[in-house]
C-alpha atoms as a PDB file:
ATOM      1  CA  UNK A   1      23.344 -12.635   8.940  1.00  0.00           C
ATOM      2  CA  UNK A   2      20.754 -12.677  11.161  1.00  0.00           C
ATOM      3  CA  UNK A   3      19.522 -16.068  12.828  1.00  0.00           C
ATOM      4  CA  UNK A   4      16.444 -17.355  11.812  1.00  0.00           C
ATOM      5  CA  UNK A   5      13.141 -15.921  13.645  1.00  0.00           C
ATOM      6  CA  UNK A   6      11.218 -19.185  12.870  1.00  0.00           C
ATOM      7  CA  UNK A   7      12.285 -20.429  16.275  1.00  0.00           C
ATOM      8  CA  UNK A   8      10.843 -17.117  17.843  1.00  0.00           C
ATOM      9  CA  UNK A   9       7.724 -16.975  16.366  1.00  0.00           C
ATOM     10  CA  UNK A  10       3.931 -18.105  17.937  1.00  0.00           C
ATOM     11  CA  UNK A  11       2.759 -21.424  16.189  1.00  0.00           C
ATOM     12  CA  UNK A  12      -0.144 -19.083  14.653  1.00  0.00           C
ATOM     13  CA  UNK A  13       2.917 -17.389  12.891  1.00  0.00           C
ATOM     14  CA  UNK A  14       5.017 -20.592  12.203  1.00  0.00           C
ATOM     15  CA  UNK A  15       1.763 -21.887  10.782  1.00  0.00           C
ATOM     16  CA  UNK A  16       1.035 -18.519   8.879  1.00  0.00           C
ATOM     17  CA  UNK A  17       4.454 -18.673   7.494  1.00  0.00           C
ATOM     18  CA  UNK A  18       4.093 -22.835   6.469  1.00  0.00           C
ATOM     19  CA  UNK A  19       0.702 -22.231   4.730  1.00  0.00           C
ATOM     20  CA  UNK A  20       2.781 -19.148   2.572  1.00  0.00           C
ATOM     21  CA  UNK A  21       5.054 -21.747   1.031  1.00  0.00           C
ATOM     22  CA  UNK A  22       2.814 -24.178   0.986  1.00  0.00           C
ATOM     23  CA  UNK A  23       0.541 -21.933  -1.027  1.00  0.00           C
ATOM     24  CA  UNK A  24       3.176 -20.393  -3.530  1.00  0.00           C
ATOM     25  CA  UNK A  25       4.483 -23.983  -4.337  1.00  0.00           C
ATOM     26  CA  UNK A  26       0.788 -24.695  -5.739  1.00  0.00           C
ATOM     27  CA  UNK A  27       0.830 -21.121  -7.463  1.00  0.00           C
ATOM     28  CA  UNK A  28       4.254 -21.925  -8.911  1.00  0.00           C
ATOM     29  CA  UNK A  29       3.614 -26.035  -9.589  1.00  0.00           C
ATOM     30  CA  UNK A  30       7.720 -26.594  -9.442  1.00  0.00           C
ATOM     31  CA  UNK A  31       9.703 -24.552  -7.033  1.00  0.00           C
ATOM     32  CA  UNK A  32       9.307 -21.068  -5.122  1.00  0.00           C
ATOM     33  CA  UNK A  33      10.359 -18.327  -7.790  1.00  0.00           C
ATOM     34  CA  UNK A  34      13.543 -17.086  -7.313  1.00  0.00           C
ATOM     35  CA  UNK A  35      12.895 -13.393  -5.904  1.00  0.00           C
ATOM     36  CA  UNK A  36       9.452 -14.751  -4.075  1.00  0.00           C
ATOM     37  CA  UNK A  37      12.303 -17.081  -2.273  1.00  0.00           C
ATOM     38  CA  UNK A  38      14.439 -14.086  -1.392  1.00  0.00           C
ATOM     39  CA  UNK A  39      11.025 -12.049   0.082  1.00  0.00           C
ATOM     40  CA  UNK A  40      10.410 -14.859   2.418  1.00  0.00           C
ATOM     41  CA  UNK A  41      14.075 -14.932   3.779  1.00  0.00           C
ATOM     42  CA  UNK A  42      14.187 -11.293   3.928  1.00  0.00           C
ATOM     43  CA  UNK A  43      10.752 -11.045   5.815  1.00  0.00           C
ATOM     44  CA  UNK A  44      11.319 -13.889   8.051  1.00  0.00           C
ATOM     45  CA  UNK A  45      14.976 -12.454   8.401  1.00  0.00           C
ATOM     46  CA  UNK A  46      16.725 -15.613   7.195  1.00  0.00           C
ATOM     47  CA  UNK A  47      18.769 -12.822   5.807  1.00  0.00           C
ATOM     48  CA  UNK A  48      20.041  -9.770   5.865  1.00  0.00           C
ATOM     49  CA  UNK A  49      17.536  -6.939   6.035  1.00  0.00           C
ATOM     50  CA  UNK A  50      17.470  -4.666   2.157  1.00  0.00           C
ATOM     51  CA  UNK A  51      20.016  -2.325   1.960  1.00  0.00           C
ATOM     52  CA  UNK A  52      19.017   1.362   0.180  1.00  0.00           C
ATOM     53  CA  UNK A  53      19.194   1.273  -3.593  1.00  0.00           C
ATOM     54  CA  UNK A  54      19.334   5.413  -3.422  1.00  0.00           C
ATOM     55  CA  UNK A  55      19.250   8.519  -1.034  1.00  0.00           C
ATOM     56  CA  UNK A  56      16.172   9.085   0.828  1.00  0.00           C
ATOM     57  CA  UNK A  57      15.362   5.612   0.079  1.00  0.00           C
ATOM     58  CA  UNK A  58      14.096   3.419   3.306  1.00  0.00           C
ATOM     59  CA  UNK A  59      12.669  -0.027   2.207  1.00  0.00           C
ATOM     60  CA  UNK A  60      11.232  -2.997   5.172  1.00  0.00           C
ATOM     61  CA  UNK A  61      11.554  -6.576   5.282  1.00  0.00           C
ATOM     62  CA  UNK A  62       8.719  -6.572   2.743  1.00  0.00           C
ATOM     63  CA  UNK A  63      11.152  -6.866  -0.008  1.00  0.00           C
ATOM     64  CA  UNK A  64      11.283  -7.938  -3.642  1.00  0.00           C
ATOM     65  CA  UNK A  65      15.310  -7.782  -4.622  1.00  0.00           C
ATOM     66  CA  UNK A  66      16.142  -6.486  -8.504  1.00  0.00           C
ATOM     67  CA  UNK A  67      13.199  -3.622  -8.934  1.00  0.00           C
ATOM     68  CA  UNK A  68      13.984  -0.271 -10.090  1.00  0.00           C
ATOM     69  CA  UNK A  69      13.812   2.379  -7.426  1.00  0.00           C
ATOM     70  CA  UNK A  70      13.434   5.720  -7.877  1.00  0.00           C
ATOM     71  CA  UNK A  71      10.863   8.376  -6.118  1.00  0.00           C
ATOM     72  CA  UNK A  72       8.856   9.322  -9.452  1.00  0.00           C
ATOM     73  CA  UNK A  73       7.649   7.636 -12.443  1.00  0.00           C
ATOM     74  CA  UNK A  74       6.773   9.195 -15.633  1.00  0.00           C
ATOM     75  CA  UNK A  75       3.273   8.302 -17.145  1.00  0.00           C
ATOM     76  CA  UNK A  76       4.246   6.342 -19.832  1.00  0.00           C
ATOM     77  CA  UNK A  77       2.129   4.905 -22.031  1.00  0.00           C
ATOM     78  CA  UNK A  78       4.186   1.277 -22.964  1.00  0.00           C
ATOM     79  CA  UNK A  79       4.536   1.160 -18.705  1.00  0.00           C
ATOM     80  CA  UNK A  80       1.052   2.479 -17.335  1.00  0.00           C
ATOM     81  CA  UNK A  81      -1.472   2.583 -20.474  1.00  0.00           C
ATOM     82  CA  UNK A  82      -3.971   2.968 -17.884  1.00  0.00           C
ATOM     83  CA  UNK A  83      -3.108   6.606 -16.596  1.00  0.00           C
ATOM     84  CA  UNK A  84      -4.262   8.415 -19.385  1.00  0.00           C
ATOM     85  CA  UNK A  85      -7.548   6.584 -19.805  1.00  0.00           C
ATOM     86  CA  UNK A  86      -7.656   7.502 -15.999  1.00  0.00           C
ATOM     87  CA  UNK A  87      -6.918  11.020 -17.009  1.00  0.00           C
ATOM     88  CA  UNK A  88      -9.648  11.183 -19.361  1.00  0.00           C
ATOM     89  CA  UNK A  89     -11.959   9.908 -16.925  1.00  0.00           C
ATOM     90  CA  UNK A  90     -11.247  12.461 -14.191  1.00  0.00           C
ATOM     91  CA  UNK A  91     -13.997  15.359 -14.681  1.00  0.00           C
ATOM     92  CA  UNK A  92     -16.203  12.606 -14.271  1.00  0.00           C
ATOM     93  CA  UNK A  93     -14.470  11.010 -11.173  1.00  0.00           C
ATOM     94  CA  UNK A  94     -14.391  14.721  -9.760  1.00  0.00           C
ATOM     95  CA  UNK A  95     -17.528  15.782 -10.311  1.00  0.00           C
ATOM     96  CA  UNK A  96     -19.468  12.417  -8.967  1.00  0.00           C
ATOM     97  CA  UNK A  97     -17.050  12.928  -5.507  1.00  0.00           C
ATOM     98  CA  UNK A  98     -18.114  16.582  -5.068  1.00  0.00           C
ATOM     99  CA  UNK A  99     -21.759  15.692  -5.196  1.00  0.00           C
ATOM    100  CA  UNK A 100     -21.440  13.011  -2.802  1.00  0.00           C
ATOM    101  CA  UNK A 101     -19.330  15.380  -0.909  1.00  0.00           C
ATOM    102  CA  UNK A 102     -21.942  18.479  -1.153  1.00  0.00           C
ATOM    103  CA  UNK A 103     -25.419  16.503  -0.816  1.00  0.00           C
ATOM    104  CA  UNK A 104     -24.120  14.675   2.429  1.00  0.00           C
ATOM    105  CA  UNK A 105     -24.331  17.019   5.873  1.00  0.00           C
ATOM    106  CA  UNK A 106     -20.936  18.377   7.420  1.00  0.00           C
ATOM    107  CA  UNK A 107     -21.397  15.910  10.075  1.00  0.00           C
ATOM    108  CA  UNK A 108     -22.055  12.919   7.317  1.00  0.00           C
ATOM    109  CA  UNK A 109     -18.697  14.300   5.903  1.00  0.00           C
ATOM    110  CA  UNK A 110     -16.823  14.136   8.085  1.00  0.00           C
ATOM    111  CA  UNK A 111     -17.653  10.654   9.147  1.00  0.00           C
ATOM    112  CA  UNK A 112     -17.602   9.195   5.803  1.00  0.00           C
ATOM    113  CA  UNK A 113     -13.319  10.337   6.307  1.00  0.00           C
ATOM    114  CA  UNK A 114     -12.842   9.596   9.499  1.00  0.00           C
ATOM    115  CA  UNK A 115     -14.394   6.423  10.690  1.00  0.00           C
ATOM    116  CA  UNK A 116     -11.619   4.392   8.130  1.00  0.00           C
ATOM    117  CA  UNK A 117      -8.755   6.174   8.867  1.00  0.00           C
ATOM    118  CA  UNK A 118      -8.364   7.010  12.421  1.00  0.00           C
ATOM    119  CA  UNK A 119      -6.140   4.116  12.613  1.00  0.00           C
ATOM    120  CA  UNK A 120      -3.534   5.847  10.384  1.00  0.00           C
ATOM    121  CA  UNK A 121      -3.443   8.709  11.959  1.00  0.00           C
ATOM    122  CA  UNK A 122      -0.244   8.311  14.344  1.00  0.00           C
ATOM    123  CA  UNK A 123       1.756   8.036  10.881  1.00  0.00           C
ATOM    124  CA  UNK A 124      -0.472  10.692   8.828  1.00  0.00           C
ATOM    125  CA  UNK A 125      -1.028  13.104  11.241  1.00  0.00           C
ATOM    126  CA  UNK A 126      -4.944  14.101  12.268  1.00  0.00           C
ATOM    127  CA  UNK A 127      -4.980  16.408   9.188  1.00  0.00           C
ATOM    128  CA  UNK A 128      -5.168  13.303   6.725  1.00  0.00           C
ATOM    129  CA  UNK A 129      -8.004  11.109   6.211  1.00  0.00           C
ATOM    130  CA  UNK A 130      -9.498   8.529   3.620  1.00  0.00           C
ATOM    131  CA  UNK A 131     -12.359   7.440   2.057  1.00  0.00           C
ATOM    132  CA  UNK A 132     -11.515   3.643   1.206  1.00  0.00           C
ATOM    133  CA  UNK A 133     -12.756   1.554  -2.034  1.00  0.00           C
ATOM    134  CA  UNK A 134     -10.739  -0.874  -1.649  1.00  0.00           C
ATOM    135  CA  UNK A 135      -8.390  -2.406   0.883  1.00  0.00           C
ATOM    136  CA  UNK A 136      -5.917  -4.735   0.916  1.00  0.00           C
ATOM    137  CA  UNK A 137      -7.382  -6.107  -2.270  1.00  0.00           C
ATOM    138  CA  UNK A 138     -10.704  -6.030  -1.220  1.00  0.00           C
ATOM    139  CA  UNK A 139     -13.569  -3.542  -2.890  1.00  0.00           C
ATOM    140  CA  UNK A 140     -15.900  -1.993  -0.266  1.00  0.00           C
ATOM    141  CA  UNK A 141     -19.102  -2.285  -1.258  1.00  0.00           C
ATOM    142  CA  UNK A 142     -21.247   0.434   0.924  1.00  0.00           C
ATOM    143  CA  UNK A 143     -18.639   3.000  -0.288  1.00  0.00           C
ATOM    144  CA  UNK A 144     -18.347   1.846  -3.915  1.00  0.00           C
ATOM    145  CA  UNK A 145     -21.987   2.233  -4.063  1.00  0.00           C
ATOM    146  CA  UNK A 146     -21.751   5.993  -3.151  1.00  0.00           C
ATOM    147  CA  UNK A 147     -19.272   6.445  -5.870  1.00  0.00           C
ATOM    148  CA  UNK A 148     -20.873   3.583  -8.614  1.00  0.00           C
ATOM    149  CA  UNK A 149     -19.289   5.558 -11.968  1.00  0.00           C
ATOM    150  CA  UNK A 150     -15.499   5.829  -9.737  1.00  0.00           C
ATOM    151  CA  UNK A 151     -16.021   2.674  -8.998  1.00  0.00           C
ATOM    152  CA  UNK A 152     -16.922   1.462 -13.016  1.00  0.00           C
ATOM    153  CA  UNK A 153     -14.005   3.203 -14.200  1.00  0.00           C
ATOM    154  CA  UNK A 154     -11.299   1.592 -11.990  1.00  0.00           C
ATOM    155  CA  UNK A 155     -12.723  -1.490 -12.793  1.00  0.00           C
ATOM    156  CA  UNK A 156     -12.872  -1.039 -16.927  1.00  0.00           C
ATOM    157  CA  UNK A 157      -8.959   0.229 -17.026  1.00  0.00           C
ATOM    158  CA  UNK A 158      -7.291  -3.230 -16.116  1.00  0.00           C
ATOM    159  CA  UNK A 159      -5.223  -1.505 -13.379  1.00  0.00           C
ATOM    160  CA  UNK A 160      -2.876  -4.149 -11.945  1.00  0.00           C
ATOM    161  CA  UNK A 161      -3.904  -3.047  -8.456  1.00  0.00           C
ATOM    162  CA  UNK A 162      -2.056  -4.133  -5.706  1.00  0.00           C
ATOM    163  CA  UNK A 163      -3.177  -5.374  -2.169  1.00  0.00           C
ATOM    164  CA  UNK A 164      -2.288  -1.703   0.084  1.00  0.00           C
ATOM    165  CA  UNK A 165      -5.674  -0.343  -1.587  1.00  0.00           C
ATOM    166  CA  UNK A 166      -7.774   3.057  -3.076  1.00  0.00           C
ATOM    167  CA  UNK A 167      -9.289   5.853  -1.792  1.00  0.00           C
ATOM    168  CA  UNK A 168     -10.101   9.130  -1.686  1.00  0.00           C
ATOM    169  CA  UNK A 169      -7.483  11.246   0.570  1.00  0.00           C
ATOM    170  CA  UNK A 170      -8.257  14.504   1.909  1.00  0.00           C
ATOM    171  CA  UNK A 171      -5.464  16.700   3.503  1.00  0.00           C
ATOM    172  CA  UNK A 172      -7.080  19.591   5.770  1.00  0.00           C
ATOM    173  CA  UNK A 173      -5.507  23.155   5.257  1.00  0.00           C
ATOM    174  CA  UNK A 174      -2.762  23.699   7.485  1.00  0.00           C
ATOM    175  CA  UNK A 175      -2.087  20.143   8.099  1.00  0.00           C
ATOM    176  CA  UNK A 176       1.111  18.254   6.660  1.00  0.00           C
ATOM    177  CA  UNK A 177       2.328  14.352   6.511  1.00  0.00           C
ATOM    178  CA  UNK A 178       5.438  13.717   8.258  1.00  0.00           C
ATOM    179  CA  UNK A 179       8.482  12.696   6.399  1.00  0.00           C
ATOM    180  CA  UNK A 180       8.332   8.266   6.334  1.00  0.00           C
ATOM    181  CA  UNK A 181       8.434   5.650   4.011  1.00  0.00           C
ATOM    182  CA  UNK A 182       5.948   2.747   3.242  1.00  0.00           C
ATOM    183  CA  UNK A 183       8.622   0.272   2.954  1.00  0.00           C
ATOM    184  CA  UNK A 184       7.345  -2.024   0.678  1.00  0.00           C
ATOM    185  CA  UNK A 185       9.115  -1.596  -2.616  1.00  0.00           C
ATOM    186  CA  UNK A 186       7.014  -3.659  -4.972  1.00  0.00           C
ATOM    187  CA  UNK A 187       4.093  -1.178  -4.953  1.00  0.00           C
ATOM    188  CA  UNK A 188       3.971   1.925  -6.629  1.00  0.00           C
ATOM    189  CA  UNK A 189       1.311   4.690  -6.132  1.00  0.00           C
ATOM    190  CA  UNK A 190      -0.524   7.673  -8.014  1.00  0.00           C
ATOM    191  CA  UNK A 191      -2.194  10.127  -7.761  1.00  0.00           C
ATOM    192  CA  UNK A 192      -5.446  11.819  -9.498  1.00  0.00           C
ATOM    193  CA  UNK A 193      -5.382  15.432  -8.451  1.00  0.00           C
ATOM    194  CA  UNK A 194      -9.142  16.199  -7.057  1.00  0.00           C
ATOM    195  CA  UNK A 195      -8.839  19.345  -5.733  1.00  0.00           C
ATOM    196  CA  UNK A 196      -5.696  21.115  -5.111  1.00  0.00           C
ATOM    197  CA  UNK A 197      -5.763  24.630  -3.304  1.00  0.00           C
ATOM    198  CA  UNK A 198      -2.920  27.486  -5.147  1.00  0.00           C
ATOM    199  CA  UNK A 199      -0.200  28.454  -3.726  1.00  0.00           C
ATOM    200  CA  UNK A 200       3.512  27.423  -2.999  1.00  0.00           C
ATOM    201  CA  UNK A 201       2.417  25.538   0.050  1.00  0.00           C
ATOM    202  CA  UNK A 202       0.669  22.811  -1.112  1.00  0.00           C
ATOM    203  CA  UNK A 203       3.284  19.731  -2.095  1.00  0.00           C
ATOM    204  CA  UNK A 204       4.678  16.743  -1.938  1.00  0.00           C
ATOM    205  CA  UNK A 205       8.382  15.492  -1.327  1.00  0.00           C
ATOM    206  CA  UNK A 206       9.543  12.122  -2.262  1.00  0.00           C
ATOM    207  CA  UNK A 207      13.326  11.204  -2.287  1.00  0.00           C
ATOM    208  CA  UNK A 208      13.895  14.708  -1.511  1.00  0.00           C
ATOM    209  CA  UNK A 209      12.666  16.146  -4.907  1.00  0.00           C
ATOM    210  CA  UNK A 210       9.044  18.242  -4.467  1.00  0.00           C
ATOM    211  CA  UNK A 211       6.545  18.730  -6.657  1.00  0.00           C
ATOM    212  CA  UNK A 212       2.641  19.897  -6.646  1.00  0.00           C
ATOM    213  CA  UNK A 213      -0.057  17.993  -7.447  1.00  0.00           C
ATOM    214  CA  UNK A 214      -2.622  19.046 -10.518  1.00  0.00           C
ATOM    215  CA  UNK A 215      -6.588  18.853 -10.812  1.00  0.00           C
ATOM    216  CA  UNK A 216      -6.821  16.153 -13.511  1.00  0.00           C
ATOM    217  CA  UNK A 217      -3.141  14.841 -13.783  1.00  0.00           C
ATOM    218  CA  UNK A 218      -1.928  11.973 -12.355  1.00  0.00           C
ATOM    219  CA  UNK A 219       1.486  11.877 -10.650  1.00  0.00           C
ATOM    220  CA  UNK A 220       3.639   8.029  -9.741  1.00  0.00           C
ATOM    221  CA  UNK A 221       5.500   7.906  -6.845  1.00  0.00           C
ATOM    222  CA  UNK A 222       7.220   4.971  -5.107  1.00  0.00           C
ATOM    223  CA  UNK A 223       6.592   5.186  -1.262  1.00  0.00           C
ATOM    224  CA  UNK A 224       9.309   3.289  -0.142  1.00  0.00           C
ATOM    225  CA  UNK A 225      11.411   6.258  -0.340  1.00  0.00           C
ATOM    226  CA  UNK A 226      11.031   8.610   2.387  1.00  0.00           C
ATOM    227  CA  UNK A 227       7.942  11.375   1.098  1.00  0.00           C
ATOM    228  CA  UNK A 228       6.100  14.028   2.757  1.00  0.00           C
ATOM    229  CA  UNK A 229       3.455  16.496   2.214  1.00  0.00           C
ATOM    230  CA  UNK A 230       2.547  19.801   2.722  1.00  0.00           C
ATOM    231  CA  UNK A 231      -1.073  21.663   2.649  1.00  0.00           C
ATOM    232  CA  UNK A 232      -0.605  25.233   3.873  1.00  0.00           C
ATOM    233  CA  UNK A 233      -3.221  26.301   0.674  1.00  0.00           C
ATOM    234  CA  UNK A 234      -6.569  28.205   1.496  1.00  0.00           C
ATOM    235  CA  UNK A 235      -8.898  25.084   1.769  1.00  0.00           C
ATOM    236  CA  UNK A 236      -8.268  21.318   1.909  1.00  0.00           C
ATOM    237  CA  UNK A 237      -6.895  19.197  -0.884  1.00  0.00           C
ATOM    238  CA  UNK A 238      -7.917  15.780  -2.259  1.00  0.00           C
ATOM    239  CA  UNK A 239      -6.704  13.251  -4.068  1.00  0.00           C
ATOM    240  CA  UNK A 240      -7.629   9.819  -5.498  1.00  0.00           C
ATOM    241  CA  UNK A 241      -4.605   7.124  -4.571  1.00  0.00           C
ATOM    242  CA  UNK A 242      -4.376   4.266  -6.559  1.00  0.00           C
ATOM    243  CA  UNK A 243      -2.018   1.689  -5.353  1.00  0.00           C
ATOM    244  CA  UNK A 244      -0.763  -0.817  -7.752  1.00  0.00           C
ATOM    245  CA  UNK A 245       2.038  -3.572  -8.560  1.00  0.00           C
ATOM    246  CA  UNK A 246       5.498  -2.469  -9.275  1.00  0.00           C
ATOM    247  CA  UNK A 247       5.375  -2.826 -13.347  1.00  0.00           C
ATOM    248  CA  UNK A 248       8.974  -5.708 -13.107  1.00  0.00           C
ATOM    249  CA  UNK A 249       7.298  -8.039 -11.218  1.00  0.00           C
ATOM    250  CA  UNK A 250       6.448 -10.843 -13.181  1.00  0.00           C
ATOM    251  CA  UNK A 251       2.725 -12.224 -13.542  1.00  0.00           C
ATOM    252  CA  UNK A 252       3.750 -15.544 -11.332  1.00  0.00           C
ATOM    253  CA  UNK A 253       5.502 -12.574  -8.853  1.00  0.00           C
ATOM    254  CA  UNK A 254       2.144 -11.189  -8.753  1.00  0.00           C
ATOM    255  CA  UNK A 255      -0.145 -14.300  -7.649  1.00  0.00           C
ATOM    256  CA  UNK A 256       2.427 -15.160  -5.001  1.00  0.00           C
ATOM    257  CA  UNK A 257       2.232 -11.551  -3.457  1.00  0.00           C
ATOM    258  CA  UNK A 258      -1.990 -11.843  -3.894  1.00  0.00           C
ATOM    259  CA  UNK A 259      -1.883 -15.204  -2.012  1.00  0.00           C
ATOM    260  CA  UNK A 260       0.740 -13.614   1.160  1.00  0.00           C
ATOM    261  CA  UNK A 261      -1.476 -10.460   1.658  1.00  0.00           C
ATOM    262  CA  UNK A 262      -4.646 -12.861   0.732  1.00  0.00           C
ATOM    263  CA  UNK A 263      -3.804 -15.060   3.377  1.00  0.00           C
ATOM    264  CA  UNK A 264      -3.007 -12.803   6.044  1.00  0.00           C
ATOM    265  CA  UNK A 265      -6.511 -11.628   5.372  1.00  0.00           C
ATOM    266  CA  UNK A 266      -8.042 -14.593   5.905  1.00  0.00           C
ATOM    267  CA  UNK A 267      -5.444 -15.061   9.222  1.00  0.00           C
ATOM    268  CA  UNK A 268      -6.686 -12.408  10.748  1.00  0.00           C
ATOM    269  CA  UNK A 269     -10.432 -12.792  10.607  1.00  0.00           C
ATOM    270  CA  UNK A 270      -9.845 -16.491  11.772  1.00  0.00           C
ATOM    271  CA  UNK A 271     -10.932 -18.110   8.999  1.00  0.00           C
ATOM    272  CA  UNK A 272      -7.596 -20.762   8.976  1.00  0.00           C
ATOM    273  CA  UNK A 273      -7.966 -23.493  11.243  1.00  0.00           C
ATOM    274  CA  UNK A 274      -5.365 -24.181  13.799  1.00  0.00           C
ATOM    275  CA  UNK A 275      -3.745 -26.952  12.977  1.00  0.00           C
ATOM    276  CA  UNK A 276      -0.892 -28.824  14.436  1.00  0.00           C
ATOM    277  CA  UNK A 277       2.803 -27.582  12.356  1.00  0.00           C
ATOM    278  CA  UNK A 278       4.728 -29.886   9.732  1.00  0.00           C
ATOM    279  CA  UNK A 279       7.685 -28.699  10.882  1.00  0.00           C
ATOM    280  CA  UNK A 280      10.051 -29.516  14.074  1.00  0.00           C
ATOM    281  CA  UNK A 281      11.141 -25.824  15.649  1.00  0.00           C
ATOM    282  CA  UNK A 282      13.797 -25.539  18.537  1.00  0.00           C
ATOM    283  CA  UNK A 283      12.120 -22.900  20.896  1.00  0.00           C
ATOM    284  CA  UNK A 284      14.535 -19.476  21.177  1.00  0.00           C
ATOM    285  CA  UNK A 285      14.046 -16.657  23.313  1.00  0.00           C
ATOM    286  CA  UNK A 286      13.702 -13.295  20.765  1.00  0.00           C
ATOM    287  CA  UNK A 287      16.146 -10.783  21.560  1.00  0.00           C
ATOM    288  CA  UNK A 288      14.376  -7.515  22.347  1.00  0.00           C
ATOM    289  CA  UNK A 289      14.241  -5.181  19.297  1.00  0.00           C
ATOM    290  CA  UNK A 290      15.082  -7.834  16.757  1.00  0.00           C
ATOM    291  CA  UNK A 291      13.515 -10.752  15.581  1.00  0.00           C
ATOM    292  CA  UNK A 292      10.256 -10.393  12.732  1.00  0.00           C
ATOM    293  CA  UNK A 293       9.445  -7.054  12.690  1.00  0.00           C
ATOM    294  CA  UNK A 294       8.290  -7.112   9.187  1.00  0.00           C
ATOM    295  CA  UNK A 295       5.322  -8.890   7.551  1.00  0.00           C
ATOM    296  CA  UNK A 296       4.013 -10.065  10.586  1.00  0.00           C
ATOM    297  CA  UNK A 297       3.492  -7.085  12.153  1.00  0.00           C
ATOM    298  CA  UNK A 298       2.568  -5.490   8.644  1.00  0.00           C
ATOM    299  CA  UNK A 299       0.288  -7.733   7.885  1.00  0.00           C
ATOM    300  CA  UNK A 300      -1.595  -8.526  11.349  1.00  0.00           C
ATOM    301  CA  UNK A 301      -1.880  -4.456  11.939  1.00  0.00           C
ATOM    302  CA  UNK A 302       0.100  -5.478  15.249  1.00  0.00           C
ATOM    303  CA  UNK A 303       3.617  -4.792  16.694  1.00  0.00           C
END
């Protein structure tokens, strides 16, 4: 059991932390929910950090305990009605990002990749970059207004879409992600194949089982078990990823998650007052390679 990090953290992050519970009480109106009580110990590490529910599995201190795990999820209906309306929608998602694609210049391009995901690029390797819709729960409106049909789709399916985001992903050929894990373990992914080059080299790995993606079908994965990919095709491949809540969270589950990653929005554009803390801490000295590596970090961008 790890001593609690409260009494090494900034009073920013002691407030940060104070206005969380303070805000989930509200969401909640009696107490914190059980498993929304055990992601606050576990991210503040008031506990012991998650343990691996299978191989290749790697989750962080952004933990909800009790979730299925398992590196791919079939698209059923009764569990993700969604995908197959998604399906049906994808000549039309695929043909409005070609023509955005083909009517901008090369340089245009290029930017319209680049300029959002630069900052991933130490985990994704320079041969991966994004075009983003939405972010950490927030739509962009200058690119959803390149893509306005995209855009009306996700919107009409009901998605339960979760605060990590969706773009448009484009691996270059000859380019490959390196083998890592997301961590968090209450959001699961898909993806809409775009445009996916033949050939044996173009893949994915997730919990050490590959597949290949297909124009038009969408494929689940859960990225916090260690996944990879793998474009060694004859041109680059792309992607729509869709990022969304893991389907056994509860609604209640749901809001309190919205209102942490909400919050750290607002946190980090200095919108929250400083204020002076509620609480009484006894100042610690953090031990070097220990203390909250987690949510902080995760949700501040900063180590």
């Amino acid at each position: 059991m790890l001593s609690s990090p409260r009494n090494r953290l900034t009073v920013r992050q002691k407030q940060f932390w104070e206005d969380v519970e303070t805000g989930i009480l509200s969401i909640s109106q009696t107490s914190i929910p059980p498993r929304i009580n055990s992601f606050l110990k576990i991210a503040q590490w008031q506990t012991s950090p998650p343990l691996p529910s299978a191989p290749f599995h790697d989750p962080c201190e952004e933990y909800i305990p009790g979730l299925t795990a398992k590196p791919y999820w079939s698209s059923d209906d009764d569990i993700f009605p969604w995908i197959e309306k998604l399906e049906s929608e994808s000549e039309s998602i695929i043909n409005e990002f070609f023509t955005v694609l083909s009517s901008s210049s090369s340089l245009e391009s290029s930017n319209l990749f680049s300029s959002d995901s630069a900052w991933q690029n130490d985990v994704m390797g320079s041969g991966w970059s994004a075009i983003r819709l939405q972010r950490l729960g927030e739509w962009s409106t200058p690119t959803c207004s390149l893509f306005p049909k995209t855009y009306d789709i996700l919107k009409s399916l009901n998605i339960p879409l979760a605060v990590r985001g969706v773009c448009f992903a484009k691996q270059s050929r000859g380019s490959g992600v390196a083998a890592h894990s997301d961590g968090r373990n209450f959001i699961l992914t898909s993806h809409l194949g775009l445009r996916i080059p033949e050939g044996e080299g173009v893949w994915m790995e997730v919990g050490g089982v590959r597949k290949k993606w297909e124009e038009g079908k969408v494929v689940t994965i859960d990225t916090s078990f260690v996944h990879e990919t793998k474009n060694e095709g004859e041109g680059d491949r792309y992607v729509l990823i869709v990022d969304f809540w893991h389907p056994e969270l509860t609604e209640v589950e749901r809001e309190c998650l919205e209102f942490v990653y909400d919050l750290r929005n607002r946190f980090e554009r200095g919108e929250v007052p400083v204020r002076e803390l509620r609480k009484s801490y006894v100042d610690e000295r953090e031990e070097e390679g220990k203390g909250i590596k987690g949510i902080w970090g995760a949700l501040t961008g900063k180590k």
